[in-house]
PDB file of N, CA and C in Angstrom:
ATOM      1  N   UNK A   1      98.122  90.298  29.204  1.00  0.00           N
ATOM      2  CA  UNK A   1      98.665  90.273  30.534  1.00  0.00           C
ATOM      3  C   UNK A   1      99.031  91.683  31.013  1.00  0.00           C
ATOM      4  N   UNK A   2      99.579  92.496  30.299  1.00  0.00           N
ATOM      5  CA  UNK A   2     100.102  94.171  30.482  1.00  0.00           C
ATOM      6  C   UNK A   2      98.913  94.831  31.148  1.00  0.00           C
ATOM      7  N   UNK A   3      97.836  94.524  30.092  1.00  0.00           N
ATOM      8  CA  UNK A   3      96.461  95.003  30.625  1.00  0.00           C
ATOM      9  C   UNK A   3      96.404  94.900  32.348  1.00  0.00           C
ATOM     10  N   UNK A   4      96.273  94.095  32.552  1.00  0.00           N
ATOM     11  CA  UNK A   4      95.791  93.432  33.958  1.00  0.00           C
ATOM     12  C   UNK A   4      96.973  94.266  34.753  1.00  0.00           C
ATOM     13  N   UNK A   5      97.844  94.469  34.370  1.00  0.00           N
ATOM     14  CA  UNK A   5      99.215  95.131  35.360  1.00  0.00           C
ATOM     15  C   UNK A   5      98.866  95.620  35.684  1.00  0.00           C
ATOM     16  N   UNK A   6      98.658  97.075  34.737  1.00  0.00           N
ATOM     17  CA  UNK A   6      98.874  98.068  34.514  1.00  0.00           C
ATOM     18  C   UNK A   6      97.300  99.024  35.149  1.00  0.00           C
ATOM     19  N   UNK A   7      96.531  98.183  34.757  1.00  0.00           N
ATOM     20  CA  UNK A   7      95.070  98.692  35.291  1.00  0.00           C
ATOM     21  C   UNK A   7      94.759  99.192  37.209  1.00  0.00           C
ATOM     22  N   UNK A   8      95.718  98.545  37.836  1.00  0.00           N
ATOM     23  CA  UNK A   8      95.586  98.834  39.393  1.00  0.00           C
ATOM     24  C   UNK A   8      96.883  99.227  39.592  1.00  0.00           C
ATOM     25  N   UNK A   9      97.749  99.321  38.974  1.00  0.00           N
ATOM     26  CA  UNK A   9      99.366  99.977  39.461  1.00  0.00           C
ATOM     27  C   UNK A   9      99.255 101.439  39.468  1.00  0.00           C
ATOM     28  N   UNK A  10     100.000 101.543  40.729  1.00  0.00           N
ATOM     29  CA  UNK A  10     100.429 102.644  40.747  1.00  0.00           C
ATOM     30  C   UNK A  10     101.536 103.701  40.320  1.00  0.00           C
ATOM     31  N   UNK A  11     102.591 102.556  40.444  1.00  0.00           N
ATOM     32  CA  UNK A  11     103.808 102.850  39.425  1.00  0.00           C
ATOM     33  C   UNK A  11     104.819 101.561  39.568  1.00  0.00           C
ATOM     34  N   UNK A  12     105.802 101.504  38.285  1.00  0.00           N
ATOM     35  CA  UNK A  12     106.155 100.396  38.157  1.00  0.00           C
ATOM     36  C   UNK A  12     107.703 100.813  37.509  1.00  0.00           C
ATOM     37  N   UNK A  13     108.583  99.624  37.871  1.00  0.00           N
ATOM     38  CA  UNK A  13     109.814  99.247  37.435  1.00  0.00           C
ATOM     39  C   UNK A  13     109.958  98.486  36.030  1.00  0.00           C
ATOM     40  N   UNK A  14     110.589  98.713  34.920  1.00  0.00           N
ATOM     41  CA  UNK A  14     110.402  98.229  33.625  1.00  0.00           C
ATOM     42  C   UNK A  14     112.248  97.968  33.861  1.00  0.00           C
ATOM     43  N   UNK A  15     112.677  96.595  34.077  1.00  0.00           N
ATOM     44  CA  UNK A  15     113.951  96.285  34.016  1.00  0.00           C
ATOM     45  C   UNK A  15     114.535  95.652  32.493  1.00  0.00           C
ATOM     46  N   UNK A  16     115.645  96.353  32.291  1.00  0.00           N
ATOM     47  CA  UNK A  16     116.093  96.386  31.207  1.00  0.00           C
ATOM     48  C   UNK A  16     117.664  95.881  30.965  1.00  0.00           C
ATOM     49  N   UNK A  17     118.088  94.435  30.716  1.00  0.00           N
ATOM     50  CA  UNK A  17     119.710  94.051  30.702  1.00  0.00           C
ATOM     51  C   UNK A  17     120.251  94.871  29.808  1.00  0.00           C
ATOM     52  N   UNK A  18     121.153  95.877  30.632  1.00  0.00           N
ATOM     53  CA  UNK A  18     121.760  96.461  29.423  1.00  0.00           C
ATOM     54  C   UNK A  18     122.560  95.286  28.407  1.00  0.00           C
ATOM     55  N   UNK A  19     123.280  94.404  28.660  1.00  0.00           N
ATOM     56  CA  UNK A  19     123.572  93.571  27.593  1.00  0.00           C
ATOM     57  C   UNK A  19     123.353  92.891  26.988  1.00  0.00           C
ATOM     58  N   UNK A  20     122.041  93.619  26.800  1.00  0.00           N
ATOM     59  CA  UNK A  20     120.658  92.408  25.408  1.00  0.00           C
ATOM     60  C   UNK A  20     120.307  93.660  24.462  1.00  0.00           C
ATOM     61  N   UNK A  21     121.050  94.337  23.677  1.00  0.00           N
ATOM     62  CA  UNK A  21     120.360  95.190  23.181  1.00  0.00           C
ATOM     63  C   UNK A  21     119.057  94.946  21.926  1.00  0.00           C
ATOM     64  N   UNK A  22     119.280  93.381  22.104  1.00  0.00           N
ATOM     65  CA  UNK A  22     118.454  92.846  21.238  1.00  0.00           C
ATOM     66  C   UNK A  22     116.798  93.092  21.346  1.00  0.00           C
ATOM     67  N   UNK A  23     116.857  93.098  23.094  1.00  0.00           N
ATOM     68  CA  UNK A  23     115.420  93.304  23.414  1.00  0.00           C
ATOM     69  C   UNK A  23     114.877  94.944  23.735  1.00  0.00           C
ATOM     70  N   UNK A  24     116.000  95.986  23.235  1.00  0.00           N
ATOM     71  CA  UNK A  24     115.688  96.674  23.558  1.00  0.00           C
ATOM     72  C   UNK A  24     114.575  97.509  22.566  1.00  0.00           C
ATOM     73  N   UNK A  25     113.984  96.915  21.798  1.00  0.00           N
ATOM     74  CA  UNK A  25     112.731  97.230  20.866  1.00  0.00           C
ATOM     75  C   UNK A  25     111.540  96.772  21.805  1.00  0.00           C
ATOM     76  N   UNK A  26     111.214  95.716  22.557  1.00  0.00           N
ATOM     77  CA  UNK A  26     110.600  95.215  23.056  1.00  0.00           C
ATOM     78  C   UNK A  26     109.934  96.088  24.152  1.00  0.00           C
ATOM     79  N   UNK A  27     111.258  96.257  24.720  1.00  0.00           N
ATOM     80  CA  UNK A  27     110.663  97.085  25.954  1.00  0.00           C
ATOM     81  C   UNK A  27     110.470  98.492  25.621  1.00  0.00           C
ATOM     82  N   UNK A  28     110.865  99.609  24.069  1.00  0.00           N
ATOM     83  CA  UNK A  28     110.160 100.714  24.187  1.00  0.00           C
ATOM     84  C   UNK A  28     108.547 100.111  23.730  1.00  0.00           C
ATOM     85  N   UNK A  29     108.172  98.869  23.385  1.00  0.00           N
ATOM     86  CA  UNK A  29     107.115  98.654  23.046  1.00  0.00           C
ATOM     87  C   UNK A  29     106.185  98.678  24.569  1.00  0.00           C
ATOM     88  N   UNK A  30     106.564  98.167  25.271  1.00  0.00           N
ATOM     89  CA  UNK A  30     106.311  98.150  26.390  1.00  0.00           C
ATOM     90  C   UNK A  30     105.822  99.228  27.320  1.00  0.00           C
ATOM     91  N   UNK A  31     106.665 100.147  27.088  1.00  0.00           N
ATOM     92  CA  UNK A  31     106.599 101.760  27.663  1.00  0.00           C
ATOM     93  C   UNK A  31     105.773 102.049  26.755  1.00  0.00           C
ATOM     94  N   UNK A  32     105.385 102.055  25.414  1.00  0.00           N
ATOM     95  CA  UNK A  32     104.540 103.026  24.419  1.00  0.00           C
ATOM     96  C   UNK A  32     103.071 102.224  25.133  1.00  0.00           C
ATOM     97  N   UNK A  33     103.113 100.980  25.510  1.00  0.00           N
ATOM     98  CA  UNK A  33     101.854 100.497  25.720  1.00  0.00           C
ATOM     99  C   UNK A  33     101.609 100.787  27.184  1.00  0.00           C
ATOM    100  N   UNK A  34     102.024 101.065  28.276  1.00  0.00           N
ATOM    101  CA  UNK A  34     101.736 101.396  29.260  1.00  0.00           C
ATOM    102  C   UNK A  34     101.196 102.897  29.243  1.00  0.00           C
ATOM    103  N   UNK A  35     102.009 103.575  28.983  1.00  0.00           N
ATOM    104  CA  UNK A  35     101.718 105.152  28.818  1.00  0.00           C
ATOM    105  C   UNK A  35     100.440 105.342  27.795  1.00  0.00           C
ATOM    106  N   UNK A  36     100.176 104.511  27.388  1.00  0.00           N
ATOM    107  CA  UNK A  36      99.014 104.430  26.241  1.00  0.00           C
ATOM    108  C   UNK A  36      97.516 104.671  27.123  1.00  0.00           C
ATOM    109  N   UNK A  37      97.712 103.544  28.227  1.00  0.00           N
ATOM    110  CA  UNK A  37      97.088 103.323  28.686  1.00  0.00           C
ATOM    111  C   UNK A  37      96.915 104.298  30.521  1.00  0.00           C
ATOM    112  N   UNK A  38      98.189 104.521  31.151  1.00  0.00           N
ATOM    113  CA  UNK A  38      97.989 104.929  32.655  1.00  0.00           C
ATOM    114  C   UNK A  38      98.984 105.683  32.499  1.00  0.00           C
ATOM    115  N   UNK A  39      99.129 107.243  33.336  1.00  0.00           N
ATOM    116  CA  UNK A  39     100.013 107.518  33.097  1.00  0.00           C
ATOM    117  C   UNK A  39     100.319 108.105  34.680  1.00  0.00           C
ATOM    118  N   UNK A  40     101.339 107.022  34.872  1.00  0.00           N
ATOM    119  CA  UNK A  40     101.497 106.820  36.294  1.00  0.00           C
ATOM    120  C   UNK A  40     103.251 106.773  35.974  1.00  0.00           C
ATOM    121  N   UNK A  41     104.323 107.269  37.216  1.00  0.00           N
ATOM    122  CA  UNK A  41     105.247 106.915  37.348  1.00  0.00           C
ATOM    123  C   UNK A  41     106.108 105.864  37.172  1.00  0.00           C
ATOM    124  N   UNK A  42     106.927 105.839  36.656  1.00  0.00           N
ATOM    125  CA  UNK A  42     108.082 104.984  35.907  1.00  0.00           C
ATOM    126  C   UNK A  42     109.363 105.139  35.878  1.00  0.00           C
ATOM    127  N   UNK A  43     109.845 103.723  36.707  1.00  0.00           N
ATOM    128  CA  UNK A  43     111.650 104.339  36.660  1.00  0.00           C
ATOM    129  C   UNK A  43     111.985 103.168  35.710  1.00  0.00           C
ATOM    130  N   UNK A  44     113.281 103.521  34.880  1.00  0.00           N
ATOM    131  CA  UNK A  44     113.592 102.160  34.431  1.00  0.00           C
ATOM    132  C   UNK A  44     115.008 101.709  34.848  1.00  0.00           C
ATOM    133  N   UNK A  45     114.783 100.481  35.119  1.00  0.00           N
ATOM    134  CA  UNK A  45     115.926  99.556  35.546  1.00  0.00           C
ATOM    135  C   UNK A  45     117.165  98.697  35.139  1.00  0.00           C
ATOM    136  N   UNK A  46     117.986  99.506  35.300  1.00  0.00           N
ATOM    137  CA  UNK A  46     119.085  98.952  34.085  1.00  0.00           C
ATOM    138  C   UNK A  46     119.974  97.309  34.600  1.00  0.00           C
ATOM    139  N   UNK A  47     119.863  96.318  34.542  1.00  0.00           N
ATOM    140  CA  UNK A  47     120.631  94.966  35.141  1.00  0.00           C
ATOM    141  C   UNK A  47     121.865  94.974  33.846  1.00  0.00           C
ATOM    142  N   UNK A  48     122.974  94.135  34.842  1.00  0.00           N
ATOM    143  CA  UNK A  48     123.430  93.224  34.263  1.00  0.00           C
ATOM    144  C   UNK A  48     124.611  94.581  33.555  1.00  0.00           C
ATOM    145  N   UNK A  49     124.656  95.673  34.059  1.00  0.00           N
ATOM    146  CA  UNK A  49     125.689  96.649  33.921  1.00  0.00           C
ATOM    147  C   UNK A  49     127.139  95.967  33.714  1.00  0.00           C
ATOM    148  N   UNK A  50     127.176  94.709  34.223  1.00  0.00           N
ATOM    149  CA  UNK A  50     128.804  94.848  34.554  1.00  0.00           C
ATOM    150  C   UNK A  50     129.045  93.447  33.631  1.00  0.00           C
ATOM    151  N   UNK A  51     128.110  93.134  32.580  1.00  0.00           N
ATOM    152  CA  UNK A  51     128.331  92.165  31.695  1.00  0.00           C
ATOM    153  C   UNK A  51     129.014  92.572  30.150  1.00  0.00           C
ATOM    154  N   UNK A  52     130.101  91.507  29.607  1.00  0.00           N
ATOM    155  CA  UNK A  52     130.791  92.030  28.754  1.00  0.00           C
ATOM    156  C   UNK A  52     129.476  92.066  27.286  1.00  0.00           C
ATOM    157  N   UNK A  53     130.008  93.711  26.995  1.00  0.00           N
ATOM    158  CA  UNK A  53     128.845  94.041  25.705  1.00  0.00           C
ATOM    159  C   UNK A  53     127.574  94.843  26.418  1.00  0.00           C
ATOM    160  N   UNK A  54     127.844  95.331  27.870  1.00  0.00           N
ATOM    161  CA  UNK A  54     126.715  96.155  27.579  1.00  0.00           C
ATOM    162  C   UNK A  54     126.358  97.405  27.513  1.00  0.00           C
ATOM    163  N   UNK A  55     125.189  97.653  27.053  1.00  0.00           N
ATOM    164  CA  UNK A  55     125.290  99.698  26.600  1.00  0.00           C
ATOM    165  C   UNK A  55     125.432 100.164  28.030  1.00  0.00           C
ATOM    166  N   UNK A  56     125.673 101.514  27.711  1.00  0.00           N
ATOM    167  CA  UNK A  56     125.755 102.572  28.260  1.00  0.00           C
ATOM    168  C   UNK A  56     124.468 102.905  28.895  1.00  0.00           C
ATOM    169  N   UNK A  57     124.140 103.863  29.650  1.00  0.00           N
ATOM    170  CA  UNK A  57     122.624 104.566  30.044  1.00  0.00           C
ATOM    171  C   UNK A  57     122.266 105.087  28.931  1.00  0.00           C
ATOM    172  N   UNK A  58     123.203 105.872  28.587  1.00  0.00           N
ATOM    173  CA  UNK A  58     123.250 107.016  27.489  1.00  0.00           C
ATOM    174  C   UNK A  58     122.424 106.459  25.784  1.00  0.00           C
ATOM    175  N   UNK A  59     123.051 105.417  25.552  1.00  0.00           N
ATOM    176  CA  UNK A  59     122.984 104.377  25.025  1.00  0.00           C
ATOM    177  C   UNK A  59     121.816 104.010  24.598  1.00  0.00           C
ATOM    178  N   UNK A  60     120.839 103.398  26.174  1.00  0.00           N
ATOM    179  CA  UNK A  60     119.732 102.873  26.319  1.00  0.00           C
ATOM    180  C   UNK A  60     118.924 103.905  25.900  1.00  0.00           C
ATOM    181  N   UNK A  61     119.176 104.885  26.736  1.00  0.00           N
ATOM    182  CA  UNK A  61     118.265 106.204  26.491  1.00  0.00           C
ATOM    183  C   UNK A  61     117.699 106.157  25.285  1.00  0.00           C
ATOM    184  N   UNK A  62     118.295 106.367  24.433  1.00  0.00           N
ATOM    185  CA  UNK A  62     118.684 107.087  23.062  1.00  0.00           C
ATOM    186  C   UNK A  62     117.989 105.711  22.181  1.00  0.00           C
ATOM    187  N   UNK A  63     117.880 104.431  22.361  1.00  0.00           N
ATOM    188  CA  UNK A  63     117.222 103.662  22.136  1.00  0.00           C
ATOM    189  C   UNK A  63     115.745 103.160  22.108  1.00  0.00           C
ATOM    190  N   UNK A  64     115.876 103.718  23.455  1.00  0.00           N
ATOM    191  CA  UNK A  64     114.474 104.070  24.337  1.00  0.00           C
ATOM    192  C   UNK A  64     113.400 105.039  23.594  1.00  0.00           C
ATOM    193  N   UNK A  65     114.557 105.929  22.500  1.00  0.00           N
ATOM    194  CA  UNK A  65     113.333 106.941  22.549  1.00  0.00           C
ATOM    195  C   UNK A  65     113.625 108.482  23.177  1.00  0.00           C
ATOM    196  N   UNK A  66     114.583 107.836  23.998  1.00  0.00           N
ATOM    197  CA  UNK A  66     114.503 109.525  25.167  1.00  0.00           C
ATOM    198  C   UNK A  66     115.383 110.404  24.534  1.00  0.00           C
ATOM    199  N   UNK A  67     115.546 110.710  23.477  1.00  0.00           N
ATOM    200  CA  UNK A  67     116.575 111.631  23.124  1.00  0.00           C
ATOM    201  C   UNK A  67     116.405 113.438  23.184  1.00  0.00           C
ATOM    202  N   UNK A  68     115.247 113.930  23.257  1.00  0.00           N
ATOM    203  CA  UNK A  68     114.539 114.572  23.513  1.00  0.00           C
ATOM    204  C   UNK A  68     113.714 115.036  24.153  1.00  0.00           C
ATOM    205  N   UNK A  69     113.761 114.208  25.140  1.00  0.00           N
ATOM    206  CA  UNK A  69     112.595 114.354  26.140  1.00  0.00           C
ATOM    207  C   UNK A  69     113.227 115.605  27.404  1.00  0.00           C
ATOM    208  N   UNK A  70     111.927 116.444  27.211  1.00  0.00           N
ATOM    209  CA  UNK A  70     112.028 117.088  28.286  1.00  0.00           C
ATOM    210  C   UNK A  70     112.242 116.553  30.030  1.00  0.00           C
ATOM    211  N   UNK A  71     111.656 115.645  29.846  1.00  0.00           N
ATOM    212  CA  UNK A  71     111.101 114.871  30.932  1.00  0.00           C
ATOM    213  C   UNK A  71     111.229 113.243  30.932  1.00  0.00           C
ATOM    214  N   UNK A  72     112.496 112.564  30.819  1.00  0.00           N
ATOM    215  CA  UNK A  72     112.482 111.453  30.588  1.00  0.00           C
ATOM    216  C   UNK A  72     112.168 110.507  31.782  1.00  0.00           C
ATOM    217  N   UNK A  73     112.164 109.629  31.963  1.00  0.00           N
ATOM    218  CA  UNK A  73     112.165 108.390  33.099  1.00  0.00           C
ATOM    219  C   UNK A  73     113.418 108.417  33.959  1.00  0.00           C
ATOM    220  N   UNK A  74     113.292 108.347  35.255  1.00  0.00           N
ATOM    221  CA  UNK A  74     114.689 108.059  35.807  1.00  0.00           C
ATOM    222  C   UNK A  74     115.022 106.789  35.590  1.00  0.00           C
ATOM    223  N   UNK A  75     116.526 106.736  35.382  1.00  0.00           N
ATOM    224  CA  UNK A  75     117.135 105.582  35.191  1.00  0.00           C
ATOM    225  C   UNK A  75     117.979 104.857  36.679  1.00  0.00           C
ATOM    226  N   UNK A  76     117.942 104.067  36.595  1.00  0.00           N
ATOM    227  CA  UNK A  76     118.621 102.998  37.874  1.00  0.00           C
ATOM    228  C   UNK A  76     119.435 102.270  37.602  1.00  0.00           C
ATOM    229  N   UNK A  77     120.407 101.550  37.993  1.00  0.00           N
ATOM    230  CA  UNK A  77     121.106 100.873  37.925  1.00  0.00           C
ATOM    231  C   UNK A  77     120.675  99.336  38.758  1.00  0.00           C
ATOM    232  N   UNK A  78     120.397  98.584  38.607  1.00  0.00           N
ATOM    233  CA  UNK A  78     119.820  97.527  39.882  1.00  0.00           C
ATOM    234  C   UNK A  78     120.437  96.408  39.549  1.00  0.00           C
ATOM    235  N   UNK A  79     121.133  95.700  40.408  1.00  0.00           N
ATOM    236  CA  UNK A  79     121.511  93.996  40.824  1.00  0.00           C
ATOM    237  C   UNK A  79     120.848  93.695  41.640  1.00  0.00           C
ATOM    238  N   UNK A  80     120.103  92.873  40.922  1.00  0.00           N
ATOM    239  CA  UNK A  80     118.659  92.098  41.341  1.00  0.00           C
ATOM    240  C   UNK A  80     119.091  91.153  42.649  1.00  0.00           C
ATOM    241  N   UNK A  81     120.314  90.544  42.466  1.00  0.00           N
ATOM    242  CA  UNK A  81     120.889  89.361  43.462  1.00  0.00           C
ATOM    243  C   UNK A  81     121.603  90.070  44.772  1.00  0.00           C
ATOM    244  N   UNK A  82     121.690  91.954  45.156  1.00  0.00           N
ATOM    245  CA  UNK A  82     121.791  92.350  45.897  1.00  0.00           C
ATOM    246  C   UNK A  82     120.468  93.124  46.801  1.00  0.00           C
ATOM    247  N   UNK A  83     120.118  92.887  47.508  1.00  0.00           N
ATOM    248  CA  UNK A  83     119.178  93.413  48.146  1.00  0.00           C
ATOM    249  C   UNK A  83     119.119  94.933  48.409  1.00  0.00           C
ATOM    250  N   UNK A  84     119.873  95.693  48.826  1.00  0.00           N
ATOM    251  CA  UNK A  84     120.210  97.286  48.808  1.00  0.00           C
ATOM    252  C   UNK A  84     119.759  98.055  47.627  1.00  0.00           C
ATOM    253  N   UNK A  85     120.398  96.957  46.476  1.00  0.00           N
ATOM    254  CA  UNK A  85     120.267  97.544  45.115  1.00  0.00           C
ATOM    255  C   UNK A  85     118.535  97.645  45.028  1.00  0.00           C
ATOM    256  N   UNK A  86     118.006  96.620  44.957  1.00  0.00           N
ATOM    257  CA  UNK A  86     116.775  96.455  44.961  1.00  0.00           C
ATOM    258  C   UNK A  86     115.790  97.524  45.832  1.00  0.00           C
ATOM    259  N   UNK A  87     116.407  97.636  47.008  1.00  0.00           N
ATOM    260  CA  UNK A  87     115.325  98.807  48.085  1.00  0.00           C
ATOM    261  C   UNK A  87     116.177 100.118  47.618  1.00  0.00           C
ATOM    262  N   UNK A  88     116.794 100.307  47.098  1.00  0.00           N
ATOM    263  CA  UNK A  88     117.223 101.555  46.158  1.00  0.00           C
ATOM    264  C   UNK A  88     116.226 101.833  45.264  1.00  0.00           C
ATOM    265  N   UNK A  89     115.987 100.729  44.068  1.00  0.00           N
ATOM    266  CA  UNK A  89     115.384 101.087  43.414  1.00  0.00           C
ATOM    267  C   UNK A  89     113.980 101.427  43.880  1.00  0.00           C
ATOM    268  N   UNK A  90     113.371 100.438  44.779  1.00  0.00           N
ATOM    269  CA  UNK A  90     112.118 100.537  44.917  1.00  0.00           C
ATOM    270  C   UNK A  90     111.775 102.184  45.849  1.00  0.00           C
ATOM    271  N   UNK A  91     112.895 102.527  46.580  1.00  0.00           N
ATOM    272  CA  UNK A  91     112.760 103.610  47.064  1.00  0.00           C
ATOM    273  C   UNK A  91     112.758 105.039  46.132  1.00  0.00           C
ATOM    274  N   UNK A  92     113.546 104.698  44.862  1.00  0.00           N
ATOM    275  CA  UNK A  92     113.311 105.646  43.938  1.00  0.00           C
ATOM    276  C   UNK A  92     111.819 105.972  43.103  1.00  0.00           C
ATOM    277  N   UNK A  93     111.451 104.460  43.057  1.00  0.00           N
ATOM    278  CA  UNK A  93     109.631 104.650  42.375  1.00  0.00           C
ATOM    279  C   UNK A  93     108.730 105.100  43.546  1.00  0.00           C
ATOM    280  N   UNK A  94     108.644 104.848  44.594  1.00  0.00           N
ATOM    281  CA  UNK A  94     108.005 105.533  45.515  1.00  0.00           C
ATOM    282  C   UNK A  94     108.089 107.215  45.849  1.00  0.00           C
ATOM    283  N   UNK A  95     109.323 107.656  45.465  1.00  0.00           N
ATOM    284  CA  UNK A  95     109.726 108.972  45.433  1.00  0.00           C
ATOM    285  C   UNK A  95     109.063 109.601  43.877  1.00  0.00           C
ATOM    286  N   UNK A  96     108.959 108.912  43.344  1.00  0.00           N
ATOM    287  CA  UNK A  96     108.463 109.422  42.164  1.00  0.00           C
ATOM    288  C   UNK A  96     107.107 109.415  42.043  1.00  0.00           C
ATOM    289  N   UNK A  97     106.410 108.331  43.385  1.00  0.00           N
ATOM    290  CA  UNK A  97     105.435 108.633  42.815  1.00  0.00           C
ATOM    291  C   UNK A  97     104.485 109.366  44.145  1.00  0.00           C
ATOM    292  N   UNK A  98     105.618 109.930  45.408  1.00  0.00           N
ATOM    293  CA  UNK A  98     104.849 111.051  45.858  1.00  0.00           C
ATOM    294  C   UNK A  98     105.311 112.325  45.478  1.00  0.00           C
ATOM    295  N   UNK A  99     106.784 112.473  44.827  1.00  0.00           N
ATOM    296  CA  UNK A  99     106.465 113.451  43.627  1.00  0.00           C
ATOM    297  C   UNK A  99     105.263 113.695  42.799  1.00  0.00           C
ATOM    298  N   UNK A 100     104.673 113.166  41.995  1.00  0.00           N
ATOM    299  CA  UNK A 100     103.686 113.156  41.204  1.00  0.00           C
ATOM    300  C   UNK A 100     102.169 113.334  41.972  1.00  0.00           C
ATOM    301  N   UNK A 101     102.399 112.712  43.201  1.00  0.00           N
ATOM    302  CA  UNK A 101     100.742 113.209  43.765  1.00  0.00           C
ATOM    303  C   UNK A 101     100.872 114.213  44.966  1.00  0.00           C
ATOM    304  N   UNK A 102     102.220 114.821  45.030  1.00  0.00           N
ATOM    305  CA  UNK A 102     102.299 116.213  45.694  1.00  0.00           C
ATOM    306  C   UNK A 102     101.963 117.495  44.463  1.00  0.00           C
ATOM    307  N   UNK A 103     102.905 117.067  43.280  1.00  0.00           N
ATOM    308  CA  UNK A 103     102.375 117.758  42.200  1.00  0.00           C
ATOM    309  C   UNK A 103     100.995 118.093  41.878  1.00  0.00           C
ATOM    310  N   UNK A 104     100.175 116.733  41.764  1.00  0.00           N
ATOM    311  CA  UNK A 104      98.649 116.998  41.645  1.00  0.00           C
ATOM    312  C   UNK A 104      98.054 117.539  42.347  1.00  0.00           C
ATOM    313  N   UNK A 105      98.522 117.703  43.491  1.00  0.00           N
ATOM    314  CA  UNK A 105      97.859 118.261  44.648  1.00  0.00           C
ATOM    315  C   UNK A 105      98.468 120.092  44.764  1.00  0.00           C
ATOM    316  N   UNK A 106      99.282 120.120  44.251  1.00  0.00           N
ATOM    317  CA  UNK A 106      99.842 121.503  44.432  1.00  0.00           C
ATOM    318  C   UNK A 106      98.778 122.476  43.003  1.00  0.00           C
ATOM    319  N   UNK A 107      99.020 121.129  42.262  1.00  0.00           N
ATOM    320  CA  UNK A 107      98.141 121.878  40.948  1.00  0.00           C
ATOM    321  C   UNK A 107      96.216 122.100  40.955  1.00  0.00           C
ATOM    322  N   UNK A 108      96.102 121.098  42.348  1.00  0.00           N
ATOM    323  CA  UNK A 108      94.452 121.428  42.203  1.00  0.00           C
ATOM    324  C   UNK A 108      93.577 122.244  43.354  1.00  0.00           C
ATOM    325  N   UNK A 109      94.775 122.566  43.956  1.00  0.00           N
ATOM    326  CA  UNK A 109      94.625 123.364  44.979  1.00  0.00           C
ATOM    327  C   UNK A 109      94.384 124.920  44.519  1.00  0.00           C
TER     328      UNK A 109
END
């Protein structure tokens, strides 16, 4: 199914409950398999912030993988059941991803 996503996207939201750290193996699996494959813009989406037990950004990060990264993913905060939150986020992947094709364009010029 990832396949099929990922093959015509342009860039995408990978939402993540911070208070499941259970699944948080899952989803760096997720990111290792996307980036495997397209390497297109990515914010990730943190839900469920304000539930008792959940990590930190910092936290996730560091879970994620990103402990080192020059260049990590922006992170978000999103409540899915607020609408603002939501055109926040989506306004942040769109920024990222005419970041990335102003970049290409600055670089092939």
């Amino acid at each position: 199914m990832w396949d099929i996503l990922i093959c015509k996207a342009h860039a995408y939201i990978l939402l993540i409950a911070a208070y499941r750290p259970g699944e948080f193996p899952q989803a760096r699996k997720i990111i290792t398999f996307m980036n495997q494959r397209m390497q297109i813009p990515m914010i990730i989406g943190v839900t469920h912030t304000d539930c008792p037990g959940a990590w930190s950004d910092e936290d996730i990060f560091f879970t994620l993988g990103y402990m080192d990264e020059n260049n990590p993913p922006l992170m978000v905060n999103v409540n899915a059941t607020q609408t603002a939150s939501v055109a926040e986020a989506v306004i942040a992947l769109v920024e990222q991803l005419i970041i990335k094709k102003l970049l290409y364009v600055i670089l092939t010029v």
